[in-house]
PDB file of N, CA and C in Angstrom:
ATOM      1  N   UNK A   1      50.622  24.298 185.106  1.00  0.00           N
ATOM      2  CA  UNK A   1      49.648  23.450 184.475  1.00  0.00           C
ATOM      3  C   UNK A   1      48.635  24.321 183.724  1.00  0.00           C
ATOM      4  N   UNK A   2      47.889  23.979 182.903  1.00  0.00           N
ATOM      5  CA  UNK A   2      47.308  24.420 181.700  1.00  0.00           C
ATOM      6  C   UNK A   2      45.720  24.594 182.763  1.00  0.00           C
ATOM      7  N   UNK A   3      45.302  25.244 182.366  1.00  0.00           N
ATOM      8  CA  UNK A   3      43.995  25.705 182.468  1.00  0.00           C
ATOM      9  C   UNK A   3      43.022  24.958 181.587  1.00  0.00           C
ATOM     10  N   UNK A   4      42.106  24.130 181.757  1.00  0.00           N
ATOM     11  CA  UNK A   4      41.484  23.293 180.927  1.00  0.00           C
ATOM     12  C   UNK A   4      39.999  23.851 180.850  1.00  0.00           C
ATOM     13  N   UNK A   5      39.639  24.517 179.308  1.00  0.00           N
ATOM     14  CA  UNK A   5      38.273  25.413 179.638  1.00  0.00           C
ATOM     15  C   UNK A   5      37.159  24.371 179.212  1.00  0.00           C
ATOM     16  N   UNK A   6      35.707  24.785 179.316  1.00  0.00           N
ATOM     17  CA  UNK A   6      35.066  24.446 179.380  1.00  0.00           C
ATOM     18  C   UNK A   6      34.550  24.088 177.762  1.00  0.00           C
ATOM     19  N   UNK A   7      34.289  22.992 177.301  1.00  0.00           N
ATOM     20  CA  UNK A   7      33.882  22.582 175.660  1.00  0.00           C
ATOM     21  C   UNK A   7      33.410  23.833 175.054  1.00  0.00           C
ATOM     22  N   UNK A   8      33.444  24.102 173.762  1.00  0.00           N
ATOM     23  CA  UNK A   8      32.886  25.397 173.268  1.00  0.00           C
ATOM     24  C   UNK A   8      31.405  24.794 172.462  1.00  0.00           C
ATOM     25  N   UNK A   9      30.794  25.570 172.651  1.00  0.00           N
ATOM     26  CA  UNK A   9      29.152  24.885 171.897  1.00  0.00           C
ATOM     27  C   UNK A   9      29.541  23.878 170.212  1.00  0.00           C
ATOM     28  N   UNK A  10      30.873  24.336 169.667  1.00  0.00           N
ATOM     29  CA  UNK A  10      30.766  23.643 168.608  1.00  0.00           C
ATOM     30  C   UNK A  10      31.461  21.887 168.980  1.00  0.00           C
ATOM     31  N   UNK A  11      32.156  22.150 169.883  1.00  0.00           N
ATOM     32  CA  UNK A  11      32.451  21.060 170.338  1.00  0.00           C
ATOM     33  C   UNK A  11      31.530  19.972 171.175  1.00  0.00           C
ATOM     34  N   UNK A  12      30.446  20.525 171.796  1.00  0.00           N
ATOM     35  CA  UNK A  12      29.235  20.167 172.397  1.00  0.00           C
ATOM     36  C   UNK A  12      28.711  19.383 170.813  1.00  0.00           C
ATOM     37  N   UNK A  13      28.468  19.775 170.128  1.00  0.00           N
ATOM     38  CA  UNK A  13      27.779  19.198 168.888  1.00  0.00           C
ATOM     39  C   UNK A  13      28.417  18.112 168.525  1.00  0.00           C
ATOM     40  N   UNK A  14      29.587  18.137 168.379  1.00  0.00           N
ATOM     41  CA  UNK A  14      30.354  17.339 167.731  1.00  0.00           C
ATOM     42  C   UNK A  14      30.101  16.069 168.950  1.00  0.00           C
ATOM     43  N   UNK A  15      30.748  16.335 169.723  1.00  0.00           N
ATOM     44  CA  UNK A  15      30.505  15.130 170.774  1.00  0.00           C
ATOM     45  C   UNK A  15      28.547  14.347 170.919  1.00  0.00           C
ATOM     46  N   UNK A  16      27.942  15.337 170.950  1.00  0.00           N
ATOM     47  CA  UNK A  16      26.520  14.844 170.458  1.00  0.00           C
ATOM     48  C   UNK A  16      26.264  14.158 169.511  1.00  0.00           C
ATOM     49  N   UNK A  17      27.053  14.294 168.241  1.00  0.00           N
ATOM     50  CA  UNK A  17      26.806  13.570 166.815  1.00  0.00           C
ATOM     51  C   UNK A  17      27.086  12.446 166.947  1.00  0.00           C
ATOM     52  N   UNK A  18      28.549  12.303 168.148  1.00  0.00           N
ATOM     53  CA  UNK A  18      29.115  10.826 167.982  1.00  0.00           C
ATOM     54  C   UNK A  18      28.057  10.031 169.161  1.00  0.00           C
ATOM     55  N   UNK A  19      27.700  10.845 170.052  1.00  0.00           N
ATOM     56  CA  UNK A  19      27.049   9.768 170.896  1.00  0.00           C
ATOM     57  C   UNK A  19      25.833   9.554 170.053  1.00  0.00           C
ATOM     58  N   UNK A  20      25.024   9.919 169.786  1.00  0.00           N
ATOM     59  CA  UNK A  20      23.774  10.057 169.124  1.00  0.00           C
ATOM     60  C   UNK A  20      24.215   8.662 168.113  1.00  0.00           C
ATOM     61  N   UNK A  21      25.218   9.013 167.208  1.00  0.00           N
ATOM     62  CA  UNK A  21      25.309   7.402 166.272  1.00  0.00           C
ATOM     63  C   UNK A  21      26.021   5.937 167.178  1.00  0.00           C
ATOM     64  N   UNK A  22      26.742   6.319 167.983  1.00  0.00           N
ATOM     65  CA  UNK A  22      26.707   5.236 168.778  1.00  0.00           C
ATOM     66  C   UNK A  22      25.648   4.368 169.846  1.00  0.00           C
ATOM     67  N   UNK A  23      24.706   5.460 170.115  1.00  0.00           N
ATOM     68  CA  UNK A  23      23.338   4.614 170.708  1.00  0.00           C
ATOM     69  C   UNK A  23      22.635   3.619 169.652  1.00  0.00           C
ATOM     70  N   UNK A  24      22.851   4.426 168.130  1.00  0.00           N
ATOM     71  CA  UNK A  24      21.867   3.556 167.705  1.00  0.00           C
ATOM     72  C   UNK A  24      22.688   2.439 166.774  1.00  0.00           C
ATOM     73  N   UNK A  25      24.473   2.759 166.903  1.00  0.00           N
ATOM     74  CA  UNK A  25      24.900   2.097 166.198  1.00  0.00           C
ATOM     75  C   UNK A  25      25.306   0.450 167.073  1.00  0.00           C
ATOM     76  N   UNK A  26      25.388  -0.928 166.488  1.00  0.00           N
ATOM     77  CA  UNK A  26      25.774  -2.048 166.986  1.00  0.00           C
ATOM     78  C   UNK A  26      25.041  -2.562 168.002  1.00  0.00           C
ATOM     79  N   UNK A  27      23.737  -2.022 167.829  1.00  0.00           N
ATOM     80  CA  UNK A  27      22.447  -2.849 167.754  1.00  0.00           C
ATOM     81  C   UNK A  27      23.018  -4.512 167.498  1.00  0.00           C
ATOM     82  N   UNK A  28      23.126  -4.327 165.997  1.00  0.00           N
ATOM     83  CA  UNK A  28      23.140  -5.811 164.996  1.00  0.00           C
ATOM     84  C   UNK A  28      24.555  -6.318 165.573  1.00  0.00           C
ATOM     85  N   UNK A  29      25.590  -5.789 166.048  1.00  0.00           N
ATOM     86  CA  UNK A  29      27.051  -6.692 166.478  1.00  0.00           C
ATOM     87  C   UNK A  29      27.710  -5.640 166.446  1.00  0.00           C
ATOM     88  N   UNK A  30      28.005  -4.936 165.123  1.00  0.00           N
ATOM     89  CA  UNK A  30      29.009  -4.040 164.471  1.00  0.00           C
ATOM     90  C   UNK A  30      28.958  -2.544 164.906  1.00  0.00           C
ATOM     91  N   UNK A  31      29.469  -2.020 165.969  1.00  0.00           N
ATOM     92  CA  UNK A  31      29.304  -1.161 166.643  1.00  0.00           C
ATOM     93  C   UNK A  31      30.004   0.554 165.684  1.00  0.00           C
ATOM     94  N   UNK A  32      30.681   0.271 164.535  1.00  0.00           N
ATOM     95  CA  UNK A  32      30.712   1.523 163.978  1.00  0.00           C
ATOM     96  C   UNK A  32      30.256   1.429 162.518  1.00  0.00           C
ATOM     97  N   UNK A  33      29.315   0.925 162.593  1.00  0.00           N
ATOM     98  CA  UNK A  33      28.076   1.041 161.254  1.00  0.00           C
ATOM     99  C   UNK A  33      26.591   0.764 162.008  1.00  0.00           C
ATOM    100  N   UNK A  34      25.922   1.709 161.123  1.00  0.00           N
ATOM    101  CA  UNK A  34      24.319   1.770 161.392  1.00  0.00           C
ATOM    102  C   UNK A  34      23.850   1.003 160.258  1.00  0.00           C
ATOM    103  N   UNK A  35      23.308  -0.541 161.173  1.00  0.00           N
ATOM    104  CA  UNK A  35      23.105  -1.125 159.600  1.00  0.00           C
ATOM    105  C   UNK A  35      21.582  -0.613 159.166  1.00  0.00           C
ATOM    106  N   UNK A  36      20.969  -2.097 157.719  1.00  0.00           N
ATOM    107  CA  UNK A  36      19.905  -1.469 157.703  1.00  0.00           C
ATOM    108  C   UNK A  36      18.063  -1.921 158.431  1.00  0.00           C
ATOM    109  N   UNK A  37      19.083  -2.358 159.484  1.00  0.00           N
ATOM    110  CA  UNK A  37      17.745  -2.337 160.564  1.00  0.00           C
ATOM    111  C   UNK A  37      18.075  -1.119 161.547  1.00  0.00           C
ATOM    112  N   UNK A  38      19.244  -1.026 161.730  1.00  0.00           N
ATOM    113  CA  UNK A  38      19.217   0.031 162.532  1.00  0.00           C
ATOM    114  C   UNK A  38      19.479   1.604 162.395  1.00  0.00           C
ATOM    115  N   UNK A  39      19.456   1.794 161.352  1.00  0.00           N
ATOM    116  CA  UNK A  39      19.011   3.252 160.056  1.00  0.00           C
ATOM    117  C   UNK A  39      17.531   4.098 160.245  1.00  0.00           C
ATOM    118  N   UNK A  40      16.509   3.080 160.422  1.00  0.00           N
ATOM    119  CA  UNK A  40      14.646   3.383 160.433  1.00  0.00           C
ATOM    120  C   UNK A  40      15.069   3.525 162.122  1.00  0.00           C
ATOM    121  N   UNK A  41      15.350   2.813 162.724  1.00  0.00           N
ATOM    122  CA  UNK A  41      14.966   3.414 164.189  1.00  0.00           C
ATOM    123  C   UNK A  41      15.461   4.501 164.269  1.00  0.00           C
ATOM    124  N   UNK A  42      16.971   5.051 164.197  1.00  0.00           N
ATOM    125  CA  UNK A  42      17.838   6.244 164.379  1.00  0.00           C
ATOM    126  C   UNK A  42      16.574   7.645 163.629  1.00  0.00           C
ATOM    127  N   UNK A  43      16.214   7.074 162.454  1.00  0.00           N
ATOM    128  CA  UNK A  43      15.784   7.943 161.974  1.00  0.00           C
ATOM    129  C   UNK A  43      14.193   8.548 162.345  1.00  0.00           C
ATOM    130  N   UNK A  44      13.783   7.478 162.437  1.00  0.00           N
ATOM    131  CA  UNK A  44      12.387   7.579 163.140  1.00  0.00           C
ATOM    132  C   UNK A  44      12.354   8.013 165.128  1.00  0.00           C
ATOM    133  N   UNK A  45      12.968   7.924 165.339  1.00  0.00           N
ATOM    134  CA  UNK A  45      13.384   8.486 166.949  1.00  0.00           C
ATOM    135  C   UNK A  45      14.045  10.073 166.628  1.00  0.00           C
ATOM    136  N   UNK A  46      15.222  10.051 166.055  1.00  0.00           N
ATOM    137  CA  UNK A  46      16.224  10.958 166.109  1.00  0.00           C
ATOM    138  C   UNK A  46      15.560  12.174 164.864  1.00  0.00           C
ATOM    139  N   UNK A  47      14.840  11.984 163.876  1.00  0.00           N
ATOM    140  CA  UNK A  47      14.971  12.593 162.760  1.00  0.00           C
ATOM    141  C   UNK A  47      13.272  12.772 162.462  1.00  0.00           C
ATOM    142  N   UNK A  48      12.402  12.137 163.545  1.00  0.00           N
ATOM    143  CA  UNK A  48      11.056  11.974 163.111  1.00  0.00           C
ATOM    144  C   UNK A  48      10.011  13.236 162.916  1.00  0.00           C
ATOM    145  N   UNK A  49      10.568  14.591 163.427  1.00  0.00           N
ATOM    146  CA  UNK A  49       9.756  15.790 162.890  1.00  0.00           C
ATOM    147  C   UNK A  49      10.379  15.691 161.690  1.00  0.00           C
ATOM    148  N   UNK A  50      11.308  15.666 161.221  1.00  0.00           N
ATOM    149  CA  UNK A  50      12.023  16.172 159.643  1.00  0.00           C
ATOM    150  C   UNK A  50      11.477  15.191 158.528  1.00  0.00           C
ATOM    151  N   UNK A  51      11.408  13.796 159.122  1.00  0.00           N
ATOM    152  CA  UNK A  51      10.564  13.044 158.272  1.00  0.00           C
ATOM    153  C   UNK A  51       9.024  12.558 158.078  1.00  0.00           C
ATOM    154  N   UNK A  52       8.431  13.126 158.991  1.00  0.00           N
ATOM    155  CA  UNK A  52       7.367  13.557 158.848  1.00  0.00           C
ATOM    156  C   UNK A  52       6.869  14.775 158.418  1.00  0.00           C
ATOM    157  N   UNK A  53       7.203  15.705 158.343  1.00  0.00           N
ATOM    158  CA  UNK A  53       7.072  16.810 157.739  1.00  0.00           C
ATOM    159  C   UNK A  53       7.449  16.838 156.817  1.00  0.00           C
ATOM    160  N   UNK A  54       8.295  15.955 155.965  1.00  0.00           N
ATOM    161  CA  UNK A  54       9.108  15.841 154.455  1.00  0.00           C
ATOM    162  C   UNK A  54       7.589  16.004 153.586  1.00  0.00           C
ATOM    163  N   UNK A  55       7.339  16.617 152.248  1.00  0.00           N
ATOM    164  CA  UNK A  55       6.448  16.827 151.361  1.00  0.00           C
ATOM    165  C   UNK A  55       6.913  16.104 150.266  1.00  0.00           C
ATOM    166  N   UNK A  56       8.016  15.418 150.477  1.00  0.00           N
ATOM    167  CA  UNK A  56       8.788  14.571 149.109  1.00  0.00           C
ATOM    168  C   UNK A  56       8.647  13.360 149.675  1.00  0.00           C
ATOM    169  N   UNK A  57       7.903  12.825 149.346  1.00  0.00           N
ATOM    170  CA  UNK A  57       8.026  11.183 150.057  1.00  0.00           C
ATOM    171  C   UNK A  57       9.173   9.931 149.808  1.00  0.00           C
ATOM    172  N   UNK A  58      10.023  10.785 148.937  1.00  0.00           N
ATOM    173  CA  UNK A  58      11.523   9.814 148.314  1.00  0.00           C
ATOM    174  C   UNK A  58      12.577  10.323 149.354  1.00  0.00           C
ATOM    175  N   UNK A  59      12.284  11.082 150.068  1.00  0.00           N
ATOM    176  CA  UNK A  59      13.431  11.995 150.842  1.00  0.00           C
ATOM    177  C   UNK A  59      13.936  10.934 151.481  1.00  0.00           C
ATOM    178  N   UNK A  60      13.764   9.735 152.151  1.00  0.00           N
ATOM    179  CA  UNK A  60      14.383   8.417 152.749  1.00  0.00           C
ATOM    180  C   UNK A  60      14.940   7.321 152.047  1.00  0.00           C
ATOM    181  N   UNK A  61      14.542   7.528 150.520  1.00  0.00           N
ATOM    182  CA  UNK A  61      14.716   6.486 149.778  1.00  0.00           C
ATOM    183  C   UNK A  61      16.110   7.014 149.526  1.00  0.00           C
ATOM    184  N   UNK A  62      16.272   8.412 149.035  1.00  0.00           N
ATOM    185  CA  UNK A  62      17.473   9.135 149.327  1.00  0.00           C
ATOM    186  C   UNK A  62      18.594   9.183 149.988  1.00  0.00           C
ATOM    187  N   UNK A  63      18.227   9.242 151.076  1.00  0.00           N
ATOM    188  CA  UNK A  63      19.022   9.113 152.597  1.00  0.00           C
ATOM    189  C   UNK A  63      19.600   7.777 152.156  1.00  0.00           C
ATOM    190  N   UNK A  64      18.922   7.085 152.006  1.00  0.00           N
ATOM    191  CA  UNK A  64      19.048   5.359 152.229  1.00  0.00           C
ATOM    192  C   UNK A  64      20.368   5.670 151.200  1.00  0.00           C
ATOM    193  N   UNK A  65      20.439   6.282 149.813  1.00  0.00           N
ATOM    194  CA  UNK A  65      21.447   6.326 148.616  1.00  0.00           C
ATOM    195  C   UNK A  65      22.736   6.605 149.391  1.00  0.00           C
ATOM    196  N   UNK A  66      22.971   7.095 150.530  1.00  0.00           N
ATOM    197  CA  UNK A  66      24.252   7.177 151.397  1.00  0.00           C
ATOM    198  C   UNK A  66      25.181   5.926 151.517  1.00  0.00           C
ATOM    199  N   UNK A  67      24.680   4.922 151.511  1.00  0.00           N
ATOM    200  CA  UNK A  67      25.193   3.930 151.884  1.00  0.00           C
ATOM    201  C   UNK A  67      26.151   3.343 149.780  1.00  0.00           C
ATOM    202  N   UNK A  68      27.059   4.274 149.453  1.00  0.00           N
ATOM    203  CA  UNK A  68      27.193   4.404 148.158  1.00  0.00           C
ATOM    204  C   UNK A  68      28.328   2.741 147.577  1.00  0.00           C
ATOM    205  N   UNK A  69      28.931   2.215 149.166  1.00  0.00           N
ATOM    206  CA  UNK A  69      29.398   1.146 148.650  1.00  0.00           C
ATOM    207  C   UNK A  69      28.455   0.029 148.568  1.00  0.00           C
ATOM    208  N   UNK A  70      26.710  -0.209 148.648  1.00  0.00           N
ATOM    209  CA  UNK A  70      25.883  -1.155 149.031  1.00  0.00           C
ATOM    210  C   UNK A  70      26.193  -1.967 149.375  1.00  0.00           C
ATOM    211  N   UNK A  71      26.972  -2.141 151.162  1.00  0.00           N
ATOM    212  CA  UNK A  71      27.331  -3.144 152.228  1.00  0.00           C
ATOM    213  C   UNK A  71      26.075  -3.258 152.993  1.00  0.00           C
ATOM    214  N   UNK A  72      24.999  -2.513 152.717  1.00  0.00           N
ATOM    215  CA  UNK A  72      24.038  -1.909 153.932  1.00  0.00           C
ATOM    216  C   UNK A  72      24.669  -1.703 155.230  1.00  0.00           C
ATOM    217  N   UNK A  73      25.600  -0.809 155.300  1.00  0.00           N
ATOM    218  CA  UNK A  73      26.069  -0.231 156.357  1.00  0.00           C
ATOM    219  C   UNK A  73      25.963   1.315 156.356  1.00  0.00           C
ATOM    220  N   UNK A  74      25.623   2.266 157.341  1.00  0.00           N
ATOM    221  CA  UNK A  74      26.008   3.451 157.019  1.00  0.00           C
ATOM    222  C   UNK A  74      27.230   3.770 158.254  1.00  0.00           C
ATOM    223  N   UNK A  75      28.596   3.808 157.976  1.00  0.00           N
ATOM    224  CA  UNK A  75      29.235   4.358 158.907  1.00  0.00           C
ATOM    225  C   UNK A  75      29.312   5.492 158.742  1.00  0.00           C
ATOM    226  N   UNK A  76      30.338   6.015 160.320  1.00  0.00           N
ATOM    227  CA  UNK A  76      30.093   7.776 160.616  1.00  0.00           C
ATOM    228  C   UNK A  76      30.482   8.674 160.115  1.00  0.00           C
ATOM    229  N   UNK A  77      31.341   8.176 159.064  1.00  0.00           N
ATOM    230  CA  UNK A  77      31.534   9.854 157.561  1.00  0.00           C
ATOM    231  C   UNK A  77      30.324   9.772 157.246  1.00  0.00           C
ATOM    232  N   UNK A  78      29.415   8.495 156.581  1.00  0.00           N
ATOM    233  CA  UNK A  78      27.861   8.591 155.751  1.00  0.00           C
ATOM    234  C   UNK A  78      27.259   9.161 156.684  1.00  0.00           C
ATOM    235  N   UNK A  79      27.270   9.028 157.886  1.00  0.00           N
ATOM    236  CA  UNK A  79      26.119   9.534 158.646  1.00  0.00           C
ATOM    237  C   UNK A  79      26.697  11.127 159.097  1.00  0.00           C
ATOM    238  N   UNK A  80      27.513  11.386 158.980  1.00  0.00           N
ATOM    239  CA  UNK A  80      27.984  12.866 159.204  1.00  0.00           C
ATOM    240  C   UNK A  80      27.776  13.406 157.600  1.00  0.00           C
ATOM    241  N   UNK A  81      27.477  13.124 156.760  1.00  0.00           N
ATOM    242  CA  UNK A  81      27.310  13.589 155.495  1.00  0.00           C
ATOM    243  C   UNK A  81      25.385  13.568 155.218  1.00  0.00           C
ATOM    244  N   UNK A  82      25.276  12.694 156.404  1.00  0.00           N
ATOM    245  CA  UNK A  82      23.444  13.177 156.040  1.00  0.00           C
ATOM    246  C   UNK A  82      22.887  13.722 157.042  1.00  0.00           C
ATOM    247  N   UNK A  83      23.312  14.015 157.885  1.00  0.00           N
ATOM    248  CA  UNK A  83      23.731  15.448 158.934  1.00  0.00           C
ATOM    249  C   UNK A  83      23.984  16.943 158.206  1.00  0.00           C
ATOM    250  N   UNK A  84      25.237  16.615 157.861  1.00  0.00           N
ATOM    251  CA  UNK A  84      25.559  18.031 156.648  1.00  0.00           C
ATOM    252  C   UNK A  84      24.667  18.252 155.939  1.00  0.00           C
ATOM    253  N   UNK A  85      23.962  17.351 155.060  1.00  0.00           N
ATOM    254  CA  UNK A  85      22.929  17.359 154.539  1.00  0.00           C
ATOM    255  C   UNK A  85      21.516  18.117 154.666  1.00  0.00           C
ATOM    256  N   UNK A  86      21.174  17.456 155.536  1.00  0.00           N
ATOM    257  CA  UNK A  86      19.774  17.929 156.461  1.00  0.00           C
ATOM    258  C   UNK A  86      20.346  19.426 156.948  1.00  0.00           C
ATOM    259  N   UNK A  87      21.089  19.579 157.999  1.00  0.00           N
ATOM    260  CA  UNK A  87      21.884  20.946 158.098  1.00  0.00           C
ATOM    261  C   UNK A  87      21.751  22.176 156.779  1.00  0.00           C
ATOM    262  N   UNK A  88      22.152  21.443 155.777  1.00  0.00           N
ATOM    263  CA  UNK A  88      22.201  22.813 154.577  1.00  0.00           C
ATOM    264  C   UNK A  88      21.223  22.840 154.116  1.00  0.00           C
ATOM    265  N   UNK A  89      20.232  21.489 154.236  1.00  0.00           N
ATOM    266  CA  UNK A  89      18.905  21.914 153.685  1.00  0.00           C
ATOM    267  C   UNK A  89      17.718  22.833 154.682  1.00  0.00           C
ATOM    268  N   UNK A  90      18.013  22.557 155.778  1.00  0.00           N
ATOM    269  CA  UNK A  90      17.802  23.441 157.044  1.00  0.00           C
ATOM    270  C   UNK A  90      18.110  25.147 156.902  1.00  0.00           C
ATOM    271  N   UNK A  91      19.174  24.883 156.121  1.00  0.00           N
ATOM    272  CA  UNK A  91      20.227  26.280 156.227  1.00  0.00           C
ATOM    273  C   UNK A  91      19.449  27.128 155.378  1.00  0.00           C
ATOM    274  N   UNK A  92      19.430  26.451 154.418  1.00  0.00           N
ATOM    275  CA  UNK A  92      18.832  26.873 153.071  1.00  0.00           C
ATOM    276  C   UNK A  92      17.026  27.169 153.099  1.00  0.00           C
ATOM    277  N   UNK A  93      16.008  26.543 153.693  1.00  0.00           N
ATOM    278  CA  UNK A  93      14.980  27.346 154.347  1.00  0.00           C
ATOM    279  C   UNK A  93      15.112  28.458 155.272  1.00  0.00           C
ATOM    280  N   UNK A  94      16.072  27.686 155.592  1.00  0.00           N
ATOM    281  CA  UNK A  94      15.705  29.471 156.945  1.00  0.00           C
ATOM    282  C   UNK A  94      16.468  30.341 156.273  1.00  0.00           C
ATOM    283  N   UNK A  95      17.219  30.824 154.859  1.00  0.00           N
ATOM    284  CA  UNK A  95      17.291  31.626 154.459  1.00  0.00           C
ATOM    285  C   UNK A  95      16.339  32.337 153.286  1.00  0.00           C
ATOM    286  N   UNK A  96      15.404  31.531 152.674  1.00  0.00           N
ATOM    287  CA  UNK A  96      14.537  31.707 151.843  1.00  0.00           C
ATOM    288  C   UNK A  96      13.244  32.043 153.111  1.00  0.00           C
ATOM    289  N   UNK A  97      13.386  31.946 154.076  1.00  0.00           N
ATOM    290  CA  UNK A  97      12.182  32.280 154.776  1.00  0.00           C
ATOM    291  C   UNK A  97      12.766  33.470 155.538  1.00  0.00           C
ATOM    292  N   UNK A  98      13.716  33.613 155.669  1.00  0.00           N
ATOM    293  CA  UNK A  98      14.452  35.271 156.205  1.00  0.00           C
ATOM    294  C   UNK A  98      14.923  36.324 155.228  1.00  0.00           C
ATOM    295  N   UNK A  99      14.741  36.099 153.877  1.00  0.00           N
ATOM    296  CA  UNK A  99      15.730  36.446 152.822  1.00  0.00           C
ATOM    297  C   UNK A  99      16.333  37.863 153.427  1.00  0.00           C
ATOM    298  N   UNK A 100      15.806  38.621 154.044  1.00  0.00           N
ATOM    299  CA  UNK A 100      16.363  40.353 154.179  1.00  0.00           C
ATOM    300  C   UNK A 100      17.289  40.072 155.493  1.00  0.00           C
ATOM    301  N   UNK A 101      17.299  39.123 156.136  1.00  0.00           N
ATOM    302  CA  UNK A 101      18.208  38.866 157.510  1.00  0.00           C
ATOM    303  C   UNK A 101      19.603  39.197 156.962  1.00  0.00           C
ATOM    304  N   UNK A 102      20.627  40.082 157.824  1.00  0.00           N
ATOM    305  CA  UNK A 102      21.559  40.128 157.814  1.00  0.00           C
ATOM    306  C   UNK A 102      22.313  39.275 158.753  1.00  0.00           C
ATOM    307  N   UNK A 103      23.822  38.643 158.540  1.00  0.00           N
ATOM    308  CA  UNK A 103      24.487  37.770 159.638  1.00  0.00           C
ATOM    309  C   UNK A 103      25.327  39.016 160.241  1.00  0.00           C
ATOM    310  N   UNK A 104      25.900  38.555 161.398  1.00  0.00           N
ATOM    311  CA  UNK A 104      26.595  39.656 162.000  1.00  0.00           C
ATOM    312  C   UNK A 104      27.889  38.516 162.489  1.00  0.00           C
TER     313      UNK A 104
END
């Protein structure tokens, strides 16, 4: 029998992403879309240092542009794409604020 190891941290994430959109998803009935009542809570709970600290005050009006078929739904590719999102824009300060950092 196989030796079954322990999740690897990238897999820890991944499983976090999905629970994280399933708490806040089917609120409204529809359990794999975040509609748009339940978008402001996720975001305001889950996302509320990043959007409070935003200096662009459209940065949500933005977010909101995810939803590109206007069903007002965001399902979990859209919401894994404003994840990626936030992530590279994340990525992308902490390299303009490290610029001489080397990766190893």
């Amino acid at each position: 029998m196989a030796k079954i190891s322990s999740p690897t941290e990238t897999v820890r994430c991944i499983e976090s992403l999905i629970a994280v959109f399933q708490k806040y998803a089917g609120k409204d009935g529809y359990n794999c879309n975040l509609s748009k009542t339940e978008f402001p809570s996720f975001m305001n709970k889950e996302l509320a240092a990043f959007t409070k600290n935003q200096k662009d005050p459209g940065v949500l009006d933005r977010m909101k542009k995810l939803d590109v078929s206007s069903d007002g739904q965001l399902d979990f590719p859209k919401f894994l794409n404003l994840i990626g999102g936030l992530a590279a824009a994340c990525h992308d300060s902490f390299l303009k604020a490290v610029p001489s950092q080397k990766w190893t």
